[in-house]
PDB file of N, CA and C in Angstrom:
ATOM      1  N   UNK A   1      48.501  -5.820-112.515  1.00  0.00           N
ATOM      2  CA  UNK A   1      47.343  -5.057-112.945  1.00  0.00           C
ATOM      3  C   UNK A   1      46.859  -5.525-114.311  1.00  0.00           C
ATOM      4  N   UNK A   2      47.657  -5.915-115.742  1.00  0.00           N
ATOM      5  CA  UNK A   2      47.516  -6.231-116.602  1.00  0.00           C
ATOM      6  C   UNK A   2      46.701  -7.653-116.282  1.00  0.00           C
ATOM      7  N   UNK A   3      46.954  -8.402-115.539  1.00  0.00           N
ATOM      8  CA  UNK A   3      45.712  -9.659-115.347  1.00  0.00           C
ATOM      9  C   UNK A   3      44.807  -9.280-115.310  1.00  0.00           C
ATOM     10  N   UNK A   4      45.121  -8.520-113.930  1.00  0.00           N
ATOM     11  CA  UNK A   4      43.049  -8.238-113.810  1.00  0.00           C
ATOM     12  C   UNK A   4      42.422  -7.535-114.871  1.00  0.00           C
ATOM     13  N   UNK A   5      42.837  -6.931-115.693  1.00  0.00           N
ATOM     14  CA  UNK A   5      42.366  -6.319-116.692  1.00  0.00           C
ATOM     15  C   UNK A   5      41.925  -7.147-117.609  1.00  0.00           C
ATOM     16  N   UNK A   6      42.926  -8.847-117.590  1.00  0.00           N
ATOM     17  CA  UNK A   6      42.842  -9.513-118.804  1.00  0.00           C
ATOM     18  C   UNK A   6      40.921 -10.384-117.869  1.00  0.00           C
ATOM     19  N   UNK A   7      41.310 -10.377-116.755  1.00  0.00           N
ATOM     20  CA  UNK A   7      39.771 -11.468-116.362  1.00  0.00           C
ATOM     21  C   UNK A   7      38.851 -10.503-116.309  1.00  0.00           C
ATOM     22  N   UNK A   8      38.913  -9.239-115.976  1.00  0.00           N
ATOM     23  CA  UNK A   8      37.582  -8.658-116.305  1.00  0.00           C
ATOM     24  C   UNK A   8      37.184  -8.376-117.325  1.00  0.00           C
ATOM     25  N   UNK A   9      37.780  -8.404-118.665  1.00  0.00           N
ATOM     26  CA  UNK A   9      37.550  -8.368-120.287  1.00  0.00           C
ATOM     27  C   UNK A   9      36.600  -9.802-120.598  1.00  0.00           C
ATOM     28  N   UNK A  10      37.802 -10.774-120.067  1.00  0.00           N
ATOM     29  CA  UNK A  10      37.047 -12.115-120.137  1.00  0.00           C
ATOM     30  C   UNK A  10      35.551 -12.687-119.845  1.00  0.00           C
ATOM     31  N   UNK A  11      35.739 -11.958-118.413  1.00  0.00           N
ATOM     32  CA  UNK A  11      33.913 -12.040-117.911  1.00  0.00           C
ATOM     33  C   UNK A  11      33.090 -11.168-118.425  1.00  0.00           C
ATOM     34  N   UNK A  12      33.655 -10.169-118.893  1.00  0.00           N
ATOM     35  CA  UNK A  12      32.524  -9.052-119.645  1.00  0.00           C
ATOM     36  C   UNK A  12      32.340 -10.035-120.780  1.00  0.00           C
ATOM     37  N   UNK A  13      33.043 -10.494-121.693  1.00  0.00           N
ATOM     38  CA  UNK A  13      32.986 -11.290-122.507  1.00  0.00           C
ATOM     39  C   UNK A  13      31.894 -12.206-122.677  1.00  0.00           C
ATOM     40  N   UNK A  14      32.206 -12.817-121.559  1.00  0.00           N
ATOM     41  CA  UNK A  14      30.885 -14.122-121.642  1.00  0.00           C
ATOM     42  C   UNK A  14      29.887 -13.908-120.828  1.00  0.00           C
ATOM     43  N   UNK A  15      29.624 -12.770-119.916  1.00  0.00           N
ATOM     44  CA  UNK A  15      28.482 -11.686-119.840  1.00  0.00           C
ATOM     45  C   UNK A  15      27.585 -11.512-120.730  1.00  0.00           C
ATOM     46  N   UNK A  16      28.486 -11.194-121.923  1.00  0.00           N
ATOM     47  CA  UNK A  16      27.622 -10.616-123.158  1.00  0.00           C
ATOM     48  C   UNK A  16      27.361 -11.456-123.830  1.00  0.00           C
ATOM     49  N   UNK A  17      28.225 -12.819-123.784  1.00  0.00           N
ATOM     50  CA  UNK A  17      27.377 -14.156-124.718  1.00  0.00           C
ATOM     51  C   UNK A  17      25.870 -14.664-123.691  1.00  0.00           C
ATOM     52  N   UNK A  18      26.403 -14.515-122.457  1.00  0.00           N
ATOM     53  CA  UNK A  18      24.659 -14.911-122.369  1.00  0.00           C
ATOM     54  C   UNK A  18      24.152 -13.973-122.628  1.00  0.00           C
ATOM     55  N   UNK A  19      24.520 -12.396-122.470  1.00  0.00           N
ATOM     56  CA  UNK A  19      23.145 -11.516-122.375  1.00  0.00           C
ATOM     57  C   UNK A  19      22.288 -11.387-124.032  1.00  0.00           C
ATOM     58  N   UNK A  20      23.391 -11.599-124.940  1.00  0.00           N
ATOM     59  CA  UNK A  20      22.767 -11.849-126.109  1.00  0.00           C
ATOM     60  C   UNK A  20      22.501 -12.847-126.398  1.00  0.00           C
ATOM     61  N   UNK A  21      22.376 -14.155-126.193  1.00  0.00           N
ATOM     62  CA  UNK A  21      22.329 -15.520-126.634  1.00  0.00           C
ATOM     63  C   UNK A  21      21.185 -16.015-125.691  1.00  0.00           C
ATOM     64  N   UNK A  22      19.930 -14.938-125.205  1.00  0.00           N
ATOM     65  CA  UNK A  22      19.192 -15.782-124.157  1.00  0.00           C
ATOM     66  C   UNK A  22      17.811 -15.751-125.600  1.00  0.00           C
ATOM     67  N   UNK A  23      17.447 -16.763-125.334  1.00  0.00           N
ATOM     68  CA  UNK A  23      16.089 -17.119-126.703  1.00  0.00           C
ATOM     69  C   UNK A  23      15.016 -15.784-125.928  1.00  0.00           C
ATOM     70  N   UNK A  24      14.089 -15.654-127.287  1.00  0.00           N
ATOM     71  CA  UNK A  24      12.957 -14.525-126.821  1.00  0.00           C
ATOM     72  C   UNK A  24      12.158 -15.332-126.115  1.00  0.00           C
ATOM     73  N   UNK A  25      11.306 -14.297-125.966  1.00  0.00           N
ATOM     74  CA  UNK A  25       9.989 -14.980-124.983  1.00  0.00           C
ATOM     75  C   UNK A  25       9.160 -15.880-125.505  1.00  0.00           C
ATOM     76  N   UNK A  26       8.779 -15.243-126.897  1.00  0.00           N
ATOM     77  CA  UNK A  26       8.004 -16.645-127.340  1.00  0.00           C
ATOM     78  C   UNK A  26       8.577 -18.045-127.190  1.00  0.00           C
ATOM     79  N   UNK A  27       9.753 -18.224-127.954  1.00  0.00           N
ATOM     80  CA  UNK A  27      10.789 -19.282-127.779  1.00  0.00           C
ATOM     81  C   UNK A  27      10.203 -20.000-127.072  1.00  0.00           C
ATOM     82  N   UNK A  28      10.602 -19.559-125.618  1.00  0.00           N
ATOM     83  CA  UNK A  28      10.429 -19.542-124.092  1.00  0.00           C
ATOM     84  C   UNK A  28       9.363 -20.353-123.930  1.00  0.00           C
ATOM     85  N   UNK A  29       8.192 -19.554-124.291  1.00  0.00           N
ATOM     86  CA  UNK A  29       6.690 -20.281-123.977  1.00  0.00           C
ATOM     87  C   UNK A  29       6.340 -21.400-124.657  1.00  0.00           C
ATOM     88  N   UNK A  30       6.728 -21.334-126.143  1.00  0.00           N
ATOM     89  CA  UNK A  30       6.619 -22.754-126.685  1.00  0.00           C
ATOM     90  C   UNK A  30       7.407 -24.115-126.432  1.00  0.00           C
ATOM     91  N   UNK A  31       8.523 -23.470-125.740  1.00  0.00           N
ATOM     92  CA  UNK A  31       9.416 -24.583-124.999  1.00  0.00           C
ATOM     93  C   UNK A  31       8.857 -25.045-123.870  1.00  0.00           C
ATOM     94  N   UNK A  32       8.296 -23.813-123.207  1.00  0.00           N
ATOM     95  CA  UNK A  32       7.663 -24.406-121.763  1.00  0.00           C
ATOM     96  C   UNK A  32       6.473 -25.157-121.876  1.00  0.00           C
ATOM     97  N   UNK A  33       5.708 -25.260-122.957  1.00  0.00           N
ATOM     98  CA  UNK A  33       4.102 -25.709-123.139  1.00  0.00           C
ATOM     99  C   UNK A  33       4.508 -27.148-123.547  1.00  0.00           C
ATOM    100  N   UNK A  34       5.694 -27.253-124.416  1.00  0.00           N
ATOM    101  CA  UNK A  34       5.867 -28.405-125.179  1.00  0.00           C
ATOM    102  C   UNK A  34       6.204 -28.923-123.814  1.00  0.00           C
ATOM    103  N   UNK A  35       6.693 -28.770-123.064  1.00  0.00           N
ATOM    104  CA  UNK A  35       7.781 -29.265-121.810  1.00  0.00           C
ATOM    105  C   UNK A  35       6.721 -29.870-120.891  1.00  0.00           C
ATOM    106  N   UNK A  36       5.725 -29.023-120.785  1.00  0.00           N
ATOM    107  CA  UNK A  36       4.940 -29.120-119.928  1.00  0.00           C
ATOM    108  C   UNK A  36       3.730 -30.320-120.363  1.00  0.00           C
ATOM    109  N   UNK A  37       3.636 -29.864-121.446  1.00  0.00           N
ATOM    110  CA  UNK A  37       2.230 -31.082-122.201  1.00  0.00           C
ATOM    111  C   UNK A  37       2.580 -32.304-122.647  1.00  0.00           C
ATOM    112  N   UNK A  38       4.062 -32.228-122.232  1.00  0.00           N
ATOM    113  CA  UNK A  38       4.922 -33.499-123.213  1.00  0.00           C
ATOM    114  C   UNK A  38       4.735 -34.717-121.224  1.00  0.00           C
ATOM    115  N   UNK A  39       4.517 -34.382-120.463  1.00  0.00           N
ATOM    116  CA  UNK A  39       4.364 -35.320-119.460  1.00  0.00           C
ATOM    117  C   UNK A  39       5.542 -34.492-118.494  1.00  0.00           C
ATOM    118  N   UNK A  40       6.248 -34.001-119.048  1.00  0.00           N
ATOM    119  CA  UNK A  40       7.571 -33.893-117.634  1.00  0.00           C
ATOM    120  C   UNK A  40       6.643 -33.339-116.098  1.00  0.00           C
ATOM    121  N   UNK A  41       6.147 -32.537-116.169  1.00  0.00           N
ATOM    122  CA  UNK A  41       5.692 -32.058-114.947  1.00  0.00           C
ATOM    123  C   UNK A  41       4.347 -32.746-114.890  1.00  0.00           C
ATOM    124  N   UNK A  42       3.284 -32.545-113.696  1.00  0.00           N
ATOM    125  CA  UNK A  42       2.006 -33.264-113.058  1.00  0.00           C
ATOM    126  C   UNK A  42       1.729 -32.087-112.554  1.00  0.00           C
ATOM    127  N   UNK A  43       0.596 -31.482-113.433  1.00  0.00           N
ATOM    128  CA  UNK A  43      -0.563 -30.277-113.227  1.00  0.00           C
ATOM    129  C   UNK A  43      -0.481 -30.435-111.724  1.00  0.00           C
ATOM    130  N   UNK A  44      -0.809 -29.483-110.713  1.00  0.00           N
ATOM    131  CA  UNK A  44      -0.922 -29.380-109.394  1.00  0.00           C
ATOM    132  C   UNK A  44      -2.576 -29.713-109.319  1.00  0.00           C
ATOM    133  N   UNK A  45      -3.021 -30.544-108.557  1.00  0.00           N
ATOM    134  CA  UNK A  45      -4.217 -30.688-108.418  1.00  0.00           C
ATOM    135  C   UNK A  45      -4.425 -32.093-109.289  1.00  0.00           C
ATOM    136  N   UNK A  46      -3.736 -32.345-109.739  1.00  0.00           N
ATOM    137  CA  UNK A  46      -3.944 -33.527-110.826  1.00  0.00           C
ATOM    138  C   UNK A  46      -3.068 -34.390-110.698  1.00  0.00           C
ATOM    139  N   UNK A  47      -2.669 -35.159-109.661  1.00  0.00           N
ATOM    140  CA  UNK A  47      -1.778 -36.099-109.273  1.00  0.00           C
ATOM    141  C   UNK A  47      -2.348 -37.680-109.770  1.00  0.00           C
ATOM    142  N   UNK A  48      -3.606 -38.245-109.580  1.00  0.00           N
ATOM    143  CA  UNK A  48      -4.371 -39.111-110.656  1.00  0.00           C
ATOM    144  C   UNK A  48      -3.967 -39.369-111.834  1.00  0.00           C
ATOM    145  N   UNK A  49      -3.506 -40.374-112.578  1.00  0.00           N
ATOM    146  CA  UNK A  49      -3.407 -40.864-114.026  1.00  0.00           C
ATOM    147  C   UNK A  49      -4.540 -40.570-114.868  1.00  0.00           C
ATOM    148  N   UNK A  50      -5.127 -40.750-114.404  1.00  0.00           N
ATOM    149  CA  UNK A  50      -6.504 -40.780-114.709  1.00  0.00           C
ATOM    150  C   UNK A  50      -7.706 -39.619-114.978  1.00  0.00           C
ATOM    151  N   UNK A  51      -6.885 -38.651-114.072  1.00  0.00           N
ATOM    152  CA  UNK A  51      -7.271 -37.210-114.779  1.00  0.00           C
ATOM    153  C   UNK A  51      -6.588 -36.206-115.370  1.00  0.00           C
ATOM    154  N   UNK A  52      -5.565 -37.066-115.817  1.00  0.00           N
ATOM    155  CA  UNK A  52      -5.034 -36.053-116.662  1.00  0.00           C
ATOM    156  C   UNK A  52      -5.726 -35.824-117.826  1.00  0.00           C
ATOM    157  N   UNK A  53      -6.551 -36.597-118.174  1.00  0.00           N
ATOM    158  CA  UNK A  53      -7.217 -36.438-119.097  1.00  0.00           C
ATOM    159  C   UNK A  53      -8.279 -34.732-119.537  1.00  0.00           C
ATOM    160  N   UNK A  54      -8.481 -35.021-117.899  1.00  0.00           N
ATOM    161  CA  UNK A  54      -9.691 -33.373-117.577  1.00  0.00           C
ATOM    162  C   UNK A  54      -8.790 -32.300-117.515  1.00  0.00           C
ATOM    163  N   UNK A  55      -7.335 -32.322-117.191  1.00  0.00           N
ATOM    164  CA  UNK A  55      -6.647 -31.420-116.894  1.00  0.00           C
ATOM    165  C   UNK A  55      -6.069 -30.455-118.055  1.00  0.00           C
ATOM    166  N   UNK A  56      -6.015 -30.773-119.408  1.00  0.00           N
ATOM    167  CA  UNK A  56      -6.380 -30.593-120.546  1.00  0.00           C
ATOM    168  C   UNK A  56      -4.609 -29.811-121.116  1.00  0.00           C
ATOM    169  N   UNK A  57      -4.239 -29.431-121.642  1.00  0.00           N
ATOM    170  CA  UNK A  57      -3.012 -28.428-122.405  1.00  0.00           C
ATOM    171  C   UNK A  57      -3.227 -26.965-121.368  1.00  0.00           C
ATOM    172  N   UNK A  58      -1.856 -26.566-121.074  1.00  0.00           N
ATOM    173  CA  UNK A  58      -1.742 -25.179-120.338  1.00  0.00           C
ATOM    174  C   UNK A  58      -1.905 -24.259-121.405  1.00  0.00           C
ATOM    175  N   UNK A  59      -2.514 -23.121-121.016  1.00  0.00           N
ATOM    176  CA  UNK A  59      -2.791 -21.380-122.088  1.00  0.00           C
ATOM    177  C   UNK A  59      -1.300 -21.001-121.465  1.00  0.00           C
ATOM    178  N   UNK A  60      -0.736 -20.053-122.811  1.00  0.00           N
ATOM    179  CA  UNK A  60       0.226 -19.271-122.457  1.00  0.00           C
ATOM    180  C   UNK A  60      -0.046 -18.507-121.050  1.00  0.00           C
ATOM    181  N   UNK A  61      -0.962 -18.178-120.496  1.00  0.00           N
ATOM    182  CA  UNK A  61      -1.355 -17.064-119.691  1.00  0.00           C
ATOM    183  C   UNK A  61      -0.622 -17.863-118.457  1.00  0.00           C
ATOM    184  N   UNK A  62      -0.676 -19.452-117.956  1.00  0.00           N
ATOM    185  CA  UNK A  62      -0.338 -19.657-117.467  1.00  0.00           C
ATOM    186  C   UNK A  62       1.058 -19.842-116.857  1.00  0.00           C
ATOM    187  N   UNK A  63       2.070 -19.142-118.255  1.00  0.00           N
ATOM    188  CA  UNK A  63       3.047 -19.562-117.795  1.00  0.00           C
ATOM    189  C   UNK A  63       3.810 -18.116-118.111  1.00  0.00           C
ATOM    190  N   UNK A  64       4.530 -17.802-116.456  1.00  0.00           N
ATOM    191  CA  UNK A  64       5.267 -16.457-116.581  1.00  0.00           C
ATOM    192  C   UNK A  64       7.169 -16.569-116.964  1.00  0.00           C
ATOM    193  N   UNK A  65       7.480 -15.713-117.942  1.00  0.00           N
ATOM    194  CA  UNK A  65       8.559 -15.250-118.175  1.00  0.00           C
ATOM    195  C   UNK A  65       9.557 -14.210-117.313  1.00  0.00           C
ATOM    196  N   UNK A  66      10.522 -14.820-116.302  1.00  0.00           N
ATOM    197  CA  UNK A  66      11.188 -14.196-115.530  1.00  0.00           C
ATOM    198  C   UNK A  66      12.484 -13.634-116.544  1.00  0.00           C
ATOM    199  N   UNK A  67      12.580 -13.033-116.902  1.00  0.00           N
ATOM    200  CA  UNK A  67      14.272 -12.110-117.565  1.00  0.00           C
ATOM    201  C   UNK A  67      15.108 -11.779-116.447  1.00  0.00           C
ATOM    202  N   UNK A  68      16.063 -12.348-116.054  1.00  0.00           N
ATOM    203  CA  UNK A  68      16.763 -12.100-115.546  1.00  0.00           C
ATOM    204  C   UNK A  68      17.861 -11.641-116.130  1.00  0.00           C
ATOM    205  N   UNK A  69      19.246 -11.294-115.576  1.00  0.00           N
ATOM    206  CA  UNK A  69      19.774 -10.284-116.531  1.00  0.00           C
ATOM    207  C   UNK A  69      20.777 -11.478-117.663  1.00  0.00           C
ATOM    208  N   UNK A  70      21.218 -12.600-117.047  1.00  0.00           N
ATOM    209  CA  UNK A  70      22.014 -13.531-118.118  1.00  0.00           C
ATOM    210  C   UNK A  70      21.048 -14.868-118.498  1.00  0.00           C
ATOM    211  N   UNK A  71      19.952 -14.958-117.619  1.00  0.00           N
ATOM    212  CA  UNK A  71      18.790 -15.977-118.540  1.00  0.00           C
ATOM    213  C   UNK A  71      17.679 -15.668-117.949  1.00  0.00           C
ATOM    214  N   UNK A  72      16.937 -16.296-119.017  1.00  0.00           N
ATOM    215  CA  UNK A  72      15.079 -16.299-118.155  1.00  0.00           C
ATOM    216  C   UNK A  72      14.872 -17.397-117.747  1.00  0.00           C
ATOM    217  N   UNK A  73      13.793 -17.254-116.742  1.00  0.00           N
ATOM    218  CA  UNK A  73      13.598 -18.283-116.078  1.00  0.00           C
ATOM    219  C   UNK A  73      11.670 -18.718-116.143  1.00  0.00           C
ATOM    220  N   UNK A  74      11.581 -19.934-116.335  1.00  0.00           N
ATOM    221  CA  UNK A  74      10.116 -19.701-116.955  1.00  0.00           C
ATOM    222  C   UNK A  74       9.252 -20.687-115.837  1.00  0.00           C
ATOM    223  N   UNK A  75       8.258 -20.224-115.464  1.00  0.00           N
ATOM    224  CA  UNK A  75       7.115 -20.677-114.024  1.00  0.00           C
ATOM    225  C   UNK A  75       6.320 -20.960-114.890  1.00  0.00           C
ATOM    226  N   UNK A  76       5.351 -21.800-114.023  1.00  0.00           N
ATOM    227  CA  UNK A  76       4.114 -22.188-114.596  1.00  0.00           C
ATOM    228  C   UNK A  76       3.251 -21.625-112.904  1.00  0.00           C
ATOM    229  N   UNK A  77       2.241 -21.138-113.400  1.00  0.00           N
ATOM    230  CA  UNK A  77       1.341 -20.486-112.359  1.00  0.00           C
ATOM    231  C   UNK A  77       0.193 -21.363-112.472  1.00  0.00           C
ATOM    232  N   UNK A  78      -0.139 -21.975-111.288  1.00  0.00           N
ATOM    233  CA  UNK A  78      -1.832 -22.606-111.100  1.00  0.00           C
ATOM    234  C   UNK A  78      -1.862 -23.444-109.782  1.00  0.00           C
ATOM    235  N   UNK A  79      -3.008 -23.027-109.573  1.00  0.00           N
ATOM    236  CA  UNK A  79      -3.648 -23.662-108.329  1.00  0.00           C
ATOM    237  C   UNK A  79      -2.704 -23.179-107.312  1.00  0.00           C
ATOM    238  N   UNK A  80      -3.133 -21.956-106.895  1.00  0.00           N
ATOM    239  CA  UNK A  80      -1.809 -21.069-105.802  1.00  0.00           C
ATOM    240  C   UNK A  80      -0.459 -21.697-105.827  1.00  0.00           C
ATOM    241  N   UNK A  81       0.024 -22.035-106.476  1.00  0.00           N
ATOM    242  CA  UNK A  81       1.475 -22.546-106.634  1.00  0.00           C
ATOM    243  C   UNK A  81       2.179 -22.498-107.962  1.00  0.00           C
ATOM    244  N   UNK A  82       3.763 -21.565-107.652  1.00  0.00           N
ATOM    245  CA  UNK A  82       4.090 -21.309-108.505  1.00  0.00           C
ATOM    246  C   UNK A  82       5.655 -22.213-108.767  1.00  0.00           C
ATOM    247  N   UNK A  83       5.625 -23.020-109.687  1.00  0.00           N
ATOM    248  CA  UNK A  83       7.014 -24.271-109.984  1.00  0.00           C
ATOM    249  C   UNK A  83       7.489 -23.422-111.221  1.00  0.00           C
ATOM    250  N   UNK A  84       8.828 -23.532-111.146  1.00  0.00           N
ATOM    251  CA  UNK A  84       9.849 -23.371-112.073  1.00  0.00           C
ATOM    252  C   UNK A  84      10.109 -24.097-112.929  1.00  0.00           C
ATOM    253  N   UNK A  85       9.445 -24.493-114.218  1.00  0.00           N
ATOM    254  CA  UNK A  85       9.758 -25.178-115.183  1.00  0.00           C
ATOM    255  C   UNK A  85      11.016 -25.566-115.902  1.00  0.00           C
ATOM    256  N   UNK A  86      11.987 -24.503-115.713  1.00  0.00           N
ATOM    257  CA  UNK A  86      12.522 -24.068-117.059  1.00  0.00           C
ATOM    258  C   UNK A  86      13.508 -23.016-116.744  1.00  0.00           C
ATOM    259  N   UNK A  87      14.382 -23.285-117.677  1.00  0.00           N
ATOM    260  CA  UNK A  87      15.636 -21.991-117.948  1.00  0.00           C
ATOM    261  C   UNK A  87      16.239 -21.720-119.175  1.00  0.00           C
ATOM    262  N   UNK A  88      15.986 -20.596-119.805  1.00  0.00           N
ATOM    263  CA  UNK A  88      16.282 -20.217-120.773  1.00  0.00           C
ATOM    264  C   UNK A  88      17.977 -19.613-121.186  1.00  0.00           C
ATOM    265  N   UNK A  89      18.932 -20.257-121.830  1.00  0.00           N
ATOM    266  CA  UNK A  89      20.295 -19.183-121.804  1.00  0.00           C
ATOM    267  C   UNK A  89      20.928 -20.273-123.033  1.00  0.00           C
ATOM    268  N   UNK A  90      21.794 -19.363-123.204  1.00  0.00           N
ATOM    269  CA  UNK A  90      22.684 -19.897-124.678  1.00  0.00           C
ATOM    270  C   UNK A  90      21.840 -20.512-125.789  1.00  0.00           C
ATOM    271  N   UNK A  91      20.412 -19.618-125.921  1.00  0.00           N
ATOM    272  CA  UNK A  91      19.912 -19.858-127.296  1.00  0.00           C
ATOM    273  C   UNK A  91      18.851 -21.098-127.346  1.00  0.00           C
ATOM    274  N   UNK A  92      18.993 -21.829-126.020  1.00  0.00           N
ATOM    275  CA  UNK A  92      17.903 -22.936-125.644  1.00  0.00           C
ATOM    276  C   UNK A  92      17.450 -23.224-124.316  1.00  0.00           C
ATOM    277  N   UNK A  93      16.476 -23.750-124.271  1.00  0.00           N
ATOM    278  CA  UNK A  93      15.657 -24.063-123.251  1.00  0.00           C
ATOM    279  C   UNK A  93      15.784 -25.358-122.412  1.00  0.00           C
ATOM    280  N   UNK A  94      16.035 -25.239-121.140  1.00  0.00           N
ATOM    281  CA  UNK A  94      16.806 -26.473-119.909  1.00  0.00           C
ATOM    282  C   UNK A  94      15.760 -26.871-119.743  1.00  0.00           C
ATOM    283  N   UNK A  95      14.786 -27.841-119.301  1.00  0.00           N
ATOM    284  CA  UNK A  95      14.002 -28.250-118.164  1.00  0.00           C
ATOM    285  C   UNK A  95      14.516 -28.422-117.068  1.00  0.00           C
ATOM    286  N   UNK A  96      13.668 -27.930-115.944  1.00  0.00           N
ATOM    287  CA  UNK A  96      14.279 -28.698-114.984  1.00  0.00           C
ATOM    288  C   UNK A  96      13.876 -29.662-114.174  1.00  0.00           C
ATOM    289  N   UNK A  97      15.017 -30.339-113.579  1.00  0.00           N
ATOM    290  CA  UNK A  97      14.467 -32.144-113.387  1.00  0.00           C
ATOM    291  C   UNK A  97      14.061 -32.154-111.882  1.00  0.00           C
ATOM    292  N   UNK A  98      12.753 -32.032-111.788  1.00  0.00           N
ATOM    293  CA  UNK A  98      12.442 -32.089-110.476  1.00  0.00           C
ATOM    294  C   UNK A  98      11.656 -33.947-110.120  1.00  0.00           C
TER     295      UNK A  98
END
């Protein structure tokens, strides 16, 4: 009985390092814009080299903040399709490598 007592202390433990260690939202959005404007992803609708030019920097509006309970998870919304940019936990921001 004294084990299980010792692993469920443990996981509460690092429960609570992500649940406190996830960056705020702003964080979040400026990670995702930089992420996003820096080339990693290709605007939907804008598959052309050549227009990325028209396709211009994403508005915050475009990009939603999921909180989940040990990280957030950050979308970019446009052109009826919604991609997962991003994951927020231990104080920084993942891309993800699609």
């Amino acid at each position: 009985m004294k084990a299980f007592n010792i692993v469920i202390l443990v996981l509460l433990i690092v429960a609570a390092v992500f649940f406190f260690g996830k960056p705020s939202d702003a964080e979040c959005i400026a990670k995702g814009k930089e992420a996003f404007n820096g080339g990693a992803f290709v605007i939907p609708g804008y598959s052309n080299p050549s227009d990325k030019i028209t396709s211009g920097p994403i508005n915050t509006e475009s990009l939603l903040i999921k909180d989940k309970f040990l990280w957030k998870e950050v979308d970019y919304i446009g052109k009826g399709e919604i991609r997962t940019i991003g994951y927020a936990y231990l104080g920084s921001f993942h891309v993800v490598k699609k």
